[in-house]
N, C-alpha and C. Protein backbone atom coordinates (compact mmCIF):
# COMPACT_ATOMS: atom_id res chain seq x y z
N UNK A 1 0.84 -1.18 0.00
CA UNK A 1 0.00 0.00 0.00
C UNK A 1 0.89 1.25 0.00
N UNK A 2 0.35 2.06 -0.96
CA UNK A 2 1.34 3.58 -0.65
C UNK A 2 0.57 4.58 0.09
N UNK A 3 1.39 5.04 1.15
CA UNK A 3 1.05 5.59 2.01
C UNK A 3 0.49 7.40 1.43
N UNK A 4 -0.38 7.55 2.03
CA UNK A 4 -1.11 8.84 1.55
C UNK A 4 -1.15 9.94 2.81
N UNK A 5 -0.58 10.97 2.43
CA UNK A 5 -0.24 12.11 3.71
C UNK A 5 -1.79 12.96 3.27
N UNK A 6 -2.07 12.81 4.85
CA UNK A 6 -3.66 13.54 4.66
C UNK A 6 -3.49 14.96 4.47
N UNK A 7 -4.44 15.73 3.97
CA UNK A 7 -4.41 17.06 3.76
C UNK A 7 -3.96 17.33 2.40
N UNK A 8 -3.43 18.64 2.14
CA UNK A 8 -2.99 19.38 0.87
C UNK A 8 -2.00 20.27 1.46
N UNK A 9 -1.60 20.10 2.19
CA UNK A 9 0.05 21.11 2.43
C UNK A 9 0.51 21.28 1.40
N UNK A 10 0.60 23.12 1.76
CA UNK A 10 1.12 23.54 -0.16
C UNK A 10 2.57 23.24 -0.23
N UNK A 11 3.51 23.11 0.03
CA UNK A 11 4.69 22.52 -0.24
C UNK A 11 4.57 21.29 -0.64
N UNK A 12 4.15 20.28 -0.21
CA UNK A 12 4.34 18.82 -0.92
C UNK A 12 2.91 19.04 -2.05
N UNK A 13 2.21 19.39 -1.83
CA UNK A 13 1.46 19.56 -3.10
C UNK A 13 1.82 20.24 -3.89
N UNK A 14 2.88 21.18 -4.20
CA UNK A 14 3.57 21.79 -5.12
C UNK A 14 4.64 20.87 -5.31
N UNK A 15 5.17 20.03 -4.47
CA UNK A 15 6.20 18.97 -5.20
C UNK A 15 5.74 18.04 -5.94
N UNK A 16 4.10 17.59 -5.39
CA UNK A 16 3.64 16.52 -6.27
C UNK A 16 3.49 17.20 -7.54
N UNK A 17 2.81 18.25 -7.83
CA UNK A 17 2.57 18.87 -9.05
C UNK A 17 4.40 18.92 -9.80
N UNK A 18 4.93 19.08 -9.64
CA UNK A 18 6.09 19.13 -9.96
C UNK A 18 6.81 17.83 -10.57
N UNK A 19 5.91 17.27 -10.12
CA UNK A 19 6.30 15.71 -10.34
C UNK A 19 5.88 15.40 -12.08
N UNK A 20 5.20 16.35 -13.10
CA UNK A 20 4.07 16.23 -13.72
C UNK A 20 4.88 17.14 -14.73
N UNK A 21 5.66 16.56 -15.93
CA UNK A 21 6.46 17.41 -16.99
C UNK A 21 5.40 18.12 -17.68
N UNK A 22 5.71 19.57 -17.87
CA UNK A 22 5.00 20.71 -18.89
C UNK A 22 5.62 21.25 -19.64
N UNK A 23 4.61 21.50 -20.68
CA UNK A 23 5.55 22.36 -21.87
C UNK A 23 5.63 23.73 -21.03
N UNK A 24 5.73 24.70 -22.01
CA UNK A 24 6.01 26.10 -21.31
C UNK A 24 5.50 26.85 -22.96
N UNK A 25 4.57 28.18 -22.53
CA UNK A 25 4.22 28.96 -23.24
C UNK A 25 4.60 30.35 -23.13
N UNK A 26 4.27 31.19 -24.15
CA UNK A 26 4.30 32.33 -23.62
C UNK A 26 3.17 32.97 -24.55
N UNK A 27 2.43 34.09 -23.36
CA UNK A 27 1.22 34.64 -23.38
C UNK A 27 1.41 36.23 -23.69
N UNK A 28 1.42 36.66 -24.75
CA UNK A 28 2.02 37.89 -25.33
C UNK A 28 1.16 38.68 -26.34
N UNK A 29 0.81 40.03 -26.17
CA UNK A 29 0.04 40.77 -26.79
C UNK A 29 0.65 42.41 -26.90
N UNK A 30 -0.13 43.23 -27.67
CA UNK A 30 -0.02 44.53 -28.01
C UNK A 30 -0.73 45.47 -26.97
N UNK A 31 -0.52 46.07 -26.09
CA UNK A 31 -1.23 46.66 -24.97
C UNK A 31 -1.09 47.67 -25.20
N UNK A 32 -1.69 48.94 -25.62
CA UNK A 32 -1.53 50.15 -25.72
C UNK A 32 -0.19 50.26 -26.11
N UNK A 33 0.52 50.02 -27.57
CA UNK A 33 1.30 49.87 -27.96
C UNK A 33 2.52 49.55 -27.98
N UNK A 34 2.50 48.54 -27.09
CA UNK A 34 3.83 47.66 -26.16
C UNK A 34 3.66 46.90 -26.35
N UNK A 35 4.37 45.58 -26.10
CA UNK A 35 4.52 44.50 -26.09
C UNK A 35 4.10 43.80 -24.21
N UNK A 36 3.27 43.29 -24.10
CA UNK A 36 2.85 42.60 -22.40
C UNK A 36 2.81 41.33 -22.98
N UNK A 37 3.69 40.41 -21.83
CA UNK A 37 3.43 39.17 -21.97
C UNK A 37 4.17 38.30 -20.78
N UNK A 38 3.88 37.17 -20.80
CA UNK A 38 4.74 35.98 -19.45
C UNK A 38 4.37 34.56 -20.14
N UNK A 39 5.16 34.00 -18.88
CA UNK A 39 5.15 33.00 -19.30
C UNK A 39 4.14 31.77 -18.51
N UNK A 40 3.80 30.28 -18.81
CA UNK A 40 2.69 30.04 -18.67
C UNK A 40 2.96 28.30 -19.06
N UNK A 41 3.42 27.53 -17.64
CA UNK A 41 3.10 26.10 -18.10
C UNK A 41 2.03 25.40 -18.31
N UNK A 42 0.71 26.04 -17.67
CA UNK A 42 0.03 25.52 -17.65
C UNK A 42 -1.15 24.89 -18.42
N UNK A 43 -0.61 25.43 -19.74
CA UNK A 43 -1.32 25.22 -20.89
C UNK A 43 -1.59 23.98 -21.32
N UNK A 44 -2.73 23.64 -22.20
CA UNK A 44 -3.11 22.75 -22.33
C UNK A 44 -4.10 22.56 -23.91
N UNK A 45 -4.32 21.65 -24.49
CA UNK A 45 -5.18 21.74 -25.91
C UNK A 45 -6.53 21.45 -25.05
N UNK A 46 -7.24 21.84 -25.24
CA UNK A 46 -8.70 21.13 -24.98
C UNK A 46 -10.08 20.56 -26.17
N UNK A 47 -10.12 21.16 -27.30
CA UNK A 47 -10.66 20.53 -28.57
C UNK A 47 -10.66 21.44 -29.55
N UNK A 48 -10.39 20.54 -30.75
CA UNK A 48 -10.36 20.37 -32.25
C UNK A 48 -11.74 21.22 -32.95
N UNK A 49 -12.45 20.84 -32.33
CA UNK A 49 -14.11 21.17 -32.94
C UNK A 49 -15.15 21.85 -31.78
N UNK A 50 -14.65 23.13 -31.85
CA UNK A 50 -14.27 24.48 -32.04
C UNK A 50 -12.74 24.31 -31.77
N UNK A 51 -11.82 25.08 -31.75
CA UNK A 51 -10.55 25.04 -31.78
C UNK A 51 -10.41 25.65 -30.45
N UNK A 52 -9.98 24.83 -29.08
CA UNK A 52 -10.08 25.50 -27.96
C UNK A 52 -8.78 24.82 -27.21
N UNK A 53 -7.82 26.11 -26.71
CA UNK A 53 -7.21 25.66 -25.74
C UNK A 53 -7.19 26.62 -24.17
N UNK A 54 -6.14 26.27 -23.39
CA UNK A 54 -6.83 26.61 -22.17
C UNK A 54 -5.37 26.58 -21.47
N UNK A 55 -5.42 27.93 -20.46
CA UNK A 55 -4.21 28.37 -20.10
C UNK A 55 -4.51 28.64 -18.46
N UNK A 56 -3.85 28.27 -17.21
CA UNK A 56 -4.07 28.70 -15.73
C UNK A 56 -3.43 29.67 -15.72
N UNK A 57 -4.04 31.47 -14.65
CA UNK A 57 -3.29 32.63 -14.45
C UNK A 57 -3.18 32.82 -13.26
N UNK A 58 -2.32 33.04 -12.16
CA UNK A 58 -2.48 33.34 -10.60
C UNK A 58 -3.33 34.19 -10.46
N UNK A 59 -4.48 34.33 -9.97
CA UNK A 59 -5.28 35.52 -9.69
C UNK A 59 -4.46 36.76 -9.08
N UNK A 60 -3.58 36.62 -8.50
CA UNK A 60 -2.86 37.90 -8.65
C UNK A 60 -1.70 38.58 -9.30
N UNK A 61 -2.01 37.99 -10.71
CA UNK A 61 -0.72 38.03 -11.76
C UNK A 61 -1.39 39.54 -12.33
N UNK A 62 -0.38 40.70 -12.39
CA UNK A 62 -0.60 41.95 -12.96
C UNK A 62 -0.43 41.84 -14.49
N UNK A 63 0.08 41.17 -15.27
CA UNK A 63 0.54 40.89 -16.12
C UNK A 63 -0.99 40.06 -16.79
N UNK A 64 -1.57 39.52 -16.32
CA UNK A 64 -2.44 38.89 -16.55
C UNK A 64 -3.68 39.96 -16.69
N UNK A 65 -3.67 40.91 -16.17
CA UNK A 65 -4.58 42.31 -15.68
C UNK A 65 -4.59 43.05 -16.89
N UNK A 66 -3.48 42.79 -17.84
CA UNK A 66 -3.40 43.74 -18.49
C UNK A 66 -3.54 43.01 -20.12
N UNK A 67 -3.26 41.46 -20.02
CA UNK A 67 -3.54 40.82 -21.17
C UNK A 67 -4.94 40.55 -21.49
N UNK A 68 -5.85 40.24 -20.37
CA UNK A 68 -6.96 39.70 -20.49
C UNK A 68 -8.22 40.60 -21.26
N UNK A 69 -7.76 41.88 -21.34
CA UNK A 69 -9.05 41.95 -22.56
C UNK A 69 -7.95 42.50 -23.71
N UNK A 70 -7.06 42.25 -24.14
CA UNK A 70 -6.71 42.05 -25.35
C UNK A 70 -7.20 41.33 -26.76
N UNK A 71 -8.14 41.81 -27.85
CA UNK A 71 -8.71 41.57 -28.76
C UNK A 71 -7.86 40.09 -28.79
N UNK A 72 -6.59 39.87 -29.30
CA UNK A 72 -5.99 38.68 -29.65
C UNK A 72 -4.48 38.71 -28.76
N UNK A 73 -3.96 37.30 -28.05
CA UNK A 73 -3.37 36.70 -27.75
C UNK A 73 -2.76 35.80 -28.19
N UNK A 74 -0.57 36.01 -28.58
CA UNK A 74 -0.43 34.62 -28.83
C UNK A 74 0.06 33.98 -28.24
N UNK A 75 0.02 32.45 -28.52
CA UNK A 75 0.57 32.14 -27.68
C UNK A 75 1.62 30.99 -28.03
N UNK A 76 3.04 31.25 -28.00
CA UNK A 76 4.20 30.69 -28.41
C UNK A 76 4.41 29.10 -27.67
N UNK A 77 4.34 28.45 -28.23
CA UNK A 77 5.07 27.14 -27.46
C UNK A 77 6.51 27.58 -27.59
N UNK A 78 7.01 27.48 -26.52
CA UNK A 78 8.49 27.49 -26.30
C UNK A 78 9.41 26.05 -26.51
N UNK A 79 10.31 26.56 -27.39
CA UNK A 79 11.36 25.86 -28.32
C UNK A 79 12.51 25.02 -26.95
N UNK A 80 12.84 24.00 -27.10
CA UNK A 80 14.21 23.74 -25.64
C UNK A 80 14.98 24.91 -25.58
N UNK A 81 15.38 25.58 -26.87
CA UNK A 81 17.00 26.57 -26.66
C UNK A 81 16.20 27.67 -26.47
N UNK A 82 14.65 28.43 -25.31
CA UNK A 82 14.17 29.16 -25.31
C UNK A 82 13.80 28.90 -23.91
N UNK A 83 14.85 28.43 -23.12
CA UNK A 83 14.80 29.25 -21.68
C UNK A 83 14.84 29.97 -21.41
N UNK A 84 16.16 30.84 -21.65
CA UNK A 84 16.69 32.20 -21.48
C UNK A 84 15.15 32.98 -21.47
N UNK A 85 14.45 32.99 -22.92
CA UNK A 85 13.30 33.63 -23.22
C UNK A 85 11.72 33.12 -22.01
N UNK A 86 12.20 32.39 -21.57
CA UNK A 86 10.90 31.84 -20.58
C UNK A 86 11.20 32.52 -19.34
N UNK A 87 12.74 32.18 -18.78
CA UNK A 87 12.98 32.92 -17.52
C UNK A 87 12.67 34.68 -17.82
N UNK A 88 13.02 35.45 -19.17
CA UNK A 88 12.72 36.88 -19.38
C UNK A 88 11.42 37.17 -19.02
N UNK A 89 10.12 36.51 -19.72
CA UNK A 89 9.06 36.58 -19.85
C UNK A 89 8.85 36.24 -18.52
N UNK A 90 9.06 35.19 -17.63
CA UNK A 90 8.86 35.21 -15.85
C UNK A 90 9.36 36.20 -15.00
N UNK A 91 10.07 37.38 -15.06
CA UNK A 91 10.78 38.06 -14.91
C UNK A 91 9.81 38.94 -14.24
N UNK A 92 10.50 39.57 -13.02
CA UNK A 92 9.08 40.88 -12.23
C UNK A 92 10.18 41.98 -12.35
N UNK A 93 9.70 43.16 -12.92
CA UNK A 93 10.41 44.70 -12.91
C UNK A 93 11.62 44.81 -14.03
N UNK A 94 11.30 43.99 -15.08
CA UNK A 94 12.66 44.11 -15.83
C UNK A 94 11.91 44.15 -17.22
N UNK A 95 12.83 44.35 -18.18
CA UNK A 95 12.10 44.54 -19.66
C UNK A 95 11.67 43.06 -20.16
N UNK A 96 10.97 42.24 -20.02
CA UNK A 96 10.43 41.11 -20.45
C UNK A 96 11.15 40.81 -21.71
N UNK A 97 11.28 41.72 -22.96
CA UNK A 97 11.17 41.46 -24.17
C UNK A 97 12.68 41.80 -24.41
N UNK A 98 13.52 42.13 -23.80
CA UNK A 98 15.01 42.29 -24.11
C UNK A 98 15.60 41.52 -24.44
N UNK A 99 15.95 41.35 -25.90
CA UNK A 99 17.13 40.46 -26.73
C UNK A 99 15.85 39.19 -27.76
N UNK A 100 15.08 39.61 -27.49
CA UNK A 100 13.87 38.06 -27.90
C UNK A 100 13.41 38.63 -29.30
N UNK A 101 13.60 37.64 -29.83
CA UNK A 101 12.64 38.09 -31.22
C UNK A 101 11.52 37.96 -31.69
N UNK A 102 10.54 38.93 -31.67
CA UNK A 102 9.24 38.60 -31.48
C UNK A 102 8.77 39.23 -32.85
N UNK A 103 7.44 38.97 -33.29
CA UNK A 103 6.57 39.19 -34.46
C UNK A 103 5.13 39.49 -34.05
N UNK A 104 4.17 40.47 -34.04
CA UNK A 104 3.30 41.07 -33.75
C UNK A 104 2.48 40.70 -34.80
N UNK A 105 1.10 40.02 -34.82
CA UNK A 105 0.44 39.72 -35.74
C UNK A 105 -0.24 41.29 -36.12
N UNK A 106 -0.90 41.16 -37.46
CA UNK A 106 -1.56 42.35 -37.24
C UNK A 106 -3.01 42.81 -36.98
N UNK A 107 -3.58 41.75 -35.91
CA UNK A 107 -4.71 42.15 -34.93
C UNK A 107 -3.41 41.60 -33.42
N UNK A 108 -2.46 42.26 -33.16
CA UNK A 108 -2.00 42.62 -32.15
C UNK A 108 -1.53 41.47 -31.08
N UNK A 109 -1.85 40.22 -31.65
CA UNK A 109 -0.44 38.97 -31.20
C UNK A 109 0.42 39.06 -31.41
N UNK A 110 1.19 38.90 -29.83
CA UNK A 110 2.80 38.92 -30.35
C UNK A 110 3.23 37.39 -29.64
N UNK A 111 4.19 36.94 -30.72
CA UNK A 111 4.92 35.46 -30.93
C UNK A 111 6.37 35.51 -31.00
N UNK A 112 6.51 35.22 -30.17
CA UNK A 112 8.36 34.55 -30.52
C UNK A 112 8.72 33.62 -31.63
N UNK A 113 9.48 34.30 -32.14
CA UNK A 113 10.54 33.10 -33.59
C UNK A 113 10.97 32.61 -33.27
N UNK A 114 10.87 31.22 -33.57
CA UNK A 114 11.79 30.08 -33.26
C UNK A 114 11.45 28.96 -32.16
N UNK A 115 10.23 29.60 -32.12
CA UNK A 115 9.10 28.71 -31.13
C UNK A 115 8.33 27.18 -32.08
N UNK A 116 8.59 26.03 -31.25
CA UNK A 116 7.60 24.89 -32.23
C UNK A 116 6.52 24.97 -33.02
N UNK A 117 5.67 26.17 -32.48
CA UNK A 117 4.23 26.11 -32.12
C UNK A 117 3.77 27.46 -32.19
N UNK A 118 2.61 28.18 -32.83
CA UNK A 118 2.61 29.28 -32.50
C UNK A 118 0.98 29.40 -33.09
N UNK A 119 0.03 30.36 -31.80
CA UNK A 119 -1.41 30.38 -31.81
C UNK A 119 -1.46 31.70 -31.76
N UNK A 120 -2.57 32.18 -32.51
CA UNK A 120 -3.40 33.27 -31.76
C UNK A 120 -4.61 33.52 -31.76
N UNK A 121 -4.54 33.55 -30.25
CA UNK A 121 -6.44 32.97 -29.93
C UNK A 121 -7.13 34.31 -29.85
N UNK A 122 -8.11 34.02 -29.27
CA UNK A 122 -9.08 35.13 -28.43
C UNK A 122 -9.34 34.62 -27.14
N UNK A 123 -9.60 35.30 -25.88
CA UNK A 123 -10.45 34.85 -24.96
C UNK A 123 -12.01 34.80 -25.03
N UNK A 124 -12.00 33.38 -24.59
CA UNK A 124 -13.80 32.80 -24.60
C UNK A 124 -14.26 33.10 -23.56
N UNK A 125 -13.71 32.72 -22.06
CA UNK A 125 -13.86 32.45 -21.24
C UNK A 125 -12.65 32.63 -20.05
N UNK A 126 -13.51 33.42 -18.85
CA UNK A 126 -12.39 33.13 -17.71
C UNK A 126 -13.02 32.12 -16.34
N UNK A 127 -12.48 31.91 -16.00
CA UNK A 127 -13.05 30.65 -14.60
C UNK A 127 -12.44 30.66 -13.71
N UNK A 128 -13.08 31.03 -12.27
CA UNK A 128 -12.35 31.24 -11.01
C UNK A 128 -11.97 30.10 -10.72
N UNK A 129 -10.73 29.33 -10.21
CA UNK A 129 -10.26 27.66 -9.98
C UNK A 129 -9.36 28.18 -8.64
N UNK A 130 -10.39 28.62 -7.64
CA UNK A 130 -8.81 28.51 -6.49
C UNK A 130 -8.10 30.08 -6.19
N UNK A 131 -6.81 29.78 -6.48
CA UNK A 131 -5.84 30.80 -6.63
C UNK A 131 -5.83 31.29 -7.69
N UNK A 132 -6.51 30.74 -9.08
CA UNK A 132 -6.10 30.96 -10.29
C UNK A 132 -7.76 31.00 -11.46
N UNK A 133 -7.28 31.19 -12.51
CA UNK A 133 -8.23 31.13 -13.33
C UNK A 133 -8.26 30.62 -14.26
N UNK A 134 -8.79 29.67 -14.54
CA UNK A 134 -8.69 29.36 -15.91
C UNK A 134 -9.42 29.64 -17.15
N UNK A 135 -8.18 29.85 -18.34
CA UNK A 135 -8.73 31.40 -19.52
C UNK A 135 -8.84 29.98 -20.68
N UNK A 136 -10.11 30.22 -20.98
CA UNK A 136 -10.47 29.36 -21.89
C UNK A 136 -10.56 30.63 -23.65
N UNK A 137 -9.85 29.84 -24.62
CA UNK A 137 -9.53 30.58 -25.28
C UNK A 137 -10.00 30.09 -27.01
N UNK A 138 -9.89 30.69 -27.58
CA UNK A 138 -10.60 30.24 -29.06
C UNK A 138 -9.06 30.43 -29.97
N UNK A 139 -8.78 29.38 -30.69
CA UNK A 139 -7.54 29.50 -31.54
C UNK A 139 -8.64 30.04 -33.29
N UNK A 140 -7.49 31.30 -33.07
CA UNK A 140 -8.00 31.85 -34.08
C UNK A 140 -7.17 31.47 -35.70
N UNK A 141 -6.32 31.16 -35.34
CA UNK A 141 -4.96 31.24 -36.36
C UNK A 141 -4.24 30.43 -35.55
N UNK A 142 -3.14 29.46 -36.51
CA UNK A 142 -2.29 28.32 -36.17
C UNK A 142 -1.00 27.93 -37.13
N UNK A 143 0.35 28.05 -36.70
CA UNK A 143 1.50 27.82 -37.06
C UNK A 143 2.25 26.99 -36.51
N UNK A 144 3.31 25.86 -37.29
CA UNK A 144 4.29 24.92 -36.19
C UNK A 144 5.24 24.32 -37.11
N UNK A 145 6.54 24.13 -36.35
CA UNK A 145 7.76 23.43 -36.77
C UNK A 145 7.57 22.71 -36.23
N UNK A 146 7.38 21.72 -36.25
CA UNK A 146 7.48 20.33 -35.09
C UNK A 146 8.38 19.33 -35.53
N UNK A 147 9.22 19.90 -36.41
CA UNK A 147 10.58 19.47 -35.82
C UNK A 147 12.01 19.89 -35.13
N UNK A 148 11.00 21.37 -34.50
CA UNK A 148 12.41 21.77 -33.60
C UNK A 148 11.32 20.99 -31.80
N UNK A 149 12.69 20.57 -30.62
CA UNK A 149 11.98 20.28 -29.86
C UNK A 149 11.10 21.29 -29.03
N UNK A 150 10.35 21.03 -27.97
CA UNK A 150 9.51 22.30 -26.88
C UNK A 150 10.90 21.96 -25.89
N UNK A 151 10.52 23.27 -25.05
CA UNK A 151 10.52 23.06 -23.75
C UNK A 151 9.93 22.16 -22.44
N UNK A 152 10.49 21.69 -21.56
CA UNK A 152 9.87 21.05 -21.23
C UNK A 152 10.04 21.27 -19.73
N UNK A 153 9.27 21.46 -18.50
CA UNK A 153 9.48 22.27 -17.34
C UNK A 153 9.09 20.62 -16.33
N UNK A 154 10.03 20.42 -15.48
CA UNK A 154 9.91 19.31 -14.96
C UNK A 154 10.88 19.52 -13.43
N UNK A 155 10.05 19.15 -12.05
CA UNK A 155 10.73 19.27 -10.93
C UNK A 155 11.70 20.77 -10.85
N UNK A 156 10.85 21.87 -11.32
CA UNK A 156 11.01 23.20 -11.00
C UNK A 156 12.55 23.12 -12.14
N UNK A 157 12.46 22.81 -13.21
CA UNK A 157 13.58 23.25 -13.44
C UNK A 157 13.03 22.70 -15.18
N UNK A 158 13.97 23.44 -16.33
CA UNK A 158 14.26 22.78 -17.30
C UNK A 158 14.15 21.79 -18.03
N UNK A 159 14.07 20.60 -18.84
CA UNK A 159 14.61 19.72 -19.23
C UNK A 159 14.40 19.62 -20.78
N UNK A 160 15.27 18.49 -21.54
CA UNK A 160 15.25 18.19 -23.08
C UNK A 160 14.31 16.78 -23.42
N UNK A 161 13.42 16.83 -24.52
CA UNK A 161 13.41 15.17 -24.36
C UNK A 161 14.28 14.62 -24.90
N UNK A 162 14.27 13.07 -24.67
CA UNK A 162 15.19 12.67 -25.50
C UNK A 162 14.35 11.12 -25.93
N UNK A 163 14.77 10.79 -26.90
CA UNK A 163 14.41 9.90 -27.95
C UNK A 163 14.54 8.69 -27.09
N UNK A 164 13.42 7.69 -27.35
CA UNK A 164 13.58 6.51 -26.39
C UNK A 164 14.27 5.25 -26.80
């Protein structure tokens, strides 16, 4: 039998979650003529027919305050050699977008080059979950290399896949 620690203590429940490899996104738009954006493991596809995926925000993410009624959102799957660019975009009080090469759609998504993957949705939907919300989103437009690898965020840190 495996033993089960009662409760939800947020430390080991943040290790179990940790336990659980994610890609890594980034959530980037045109805000009164800037560039706002972060970054965002929590993403996920949710269906084909309507084209819907779905992203978790800390309810007290400022950054999130300022994306959420943005006409369009994109949203970059992050490439492995696009840490550097994940830790920028996680970044509090510093220029997010310094050294990154980004492309601004022209209804006001902005995408990183050189990313696997690259969306730009709309928001459908927001949903109170907790601490967080989850932004249910409409893929409006869709681009991908899928043969460069993602990122992959595993036990608070980094990692590559590798071929089995």
């Amino acid at each position: 039998m495996i033993p089960i620690v009662p409760g939800a203590d947020a430390p080991l429940l943040r290790t179990a979650f940790s336990c659980f490899p994610s890609g890594v996104t980034a959530l980037c738009a045109i805000v009164d003529g800037e560039p706002v954006g972060m970054a965002a493991s929590s993403f996920t596809s949710v269906s084909l027919d309507p084209p819907l995926v779905s992203v978790c925000v800390a309810n007290e993410s400022r950054t999130w305050e300022l994306l959420q009624d943005a006409p369009c959102l994109g949203v970059s799957v992050l490439g492995a050699d696009q840490g550097p660019a994940c830790r920028a975009l996680a970044a509090r009080g510093a220029d997010r977008f310094a050294g990154l090469d980004l492309y601004a759609t022209p209804s006001g998504a902005v995408l990183l080059r050189g990313a696997p993957a690259w969306l730009e949705c709309a928001v459908e939907a927001c949903l109170p979950a907790g601490d967080h919300r989850i932004v249910l989103m409409r893929v409006r437009a869709v681009d991908a290399e899928p043969h460069r690898d993602p990122l992959v965020f595993h036990a608070s840190g980094f990692r590559q896949l590798a071929a089995a």
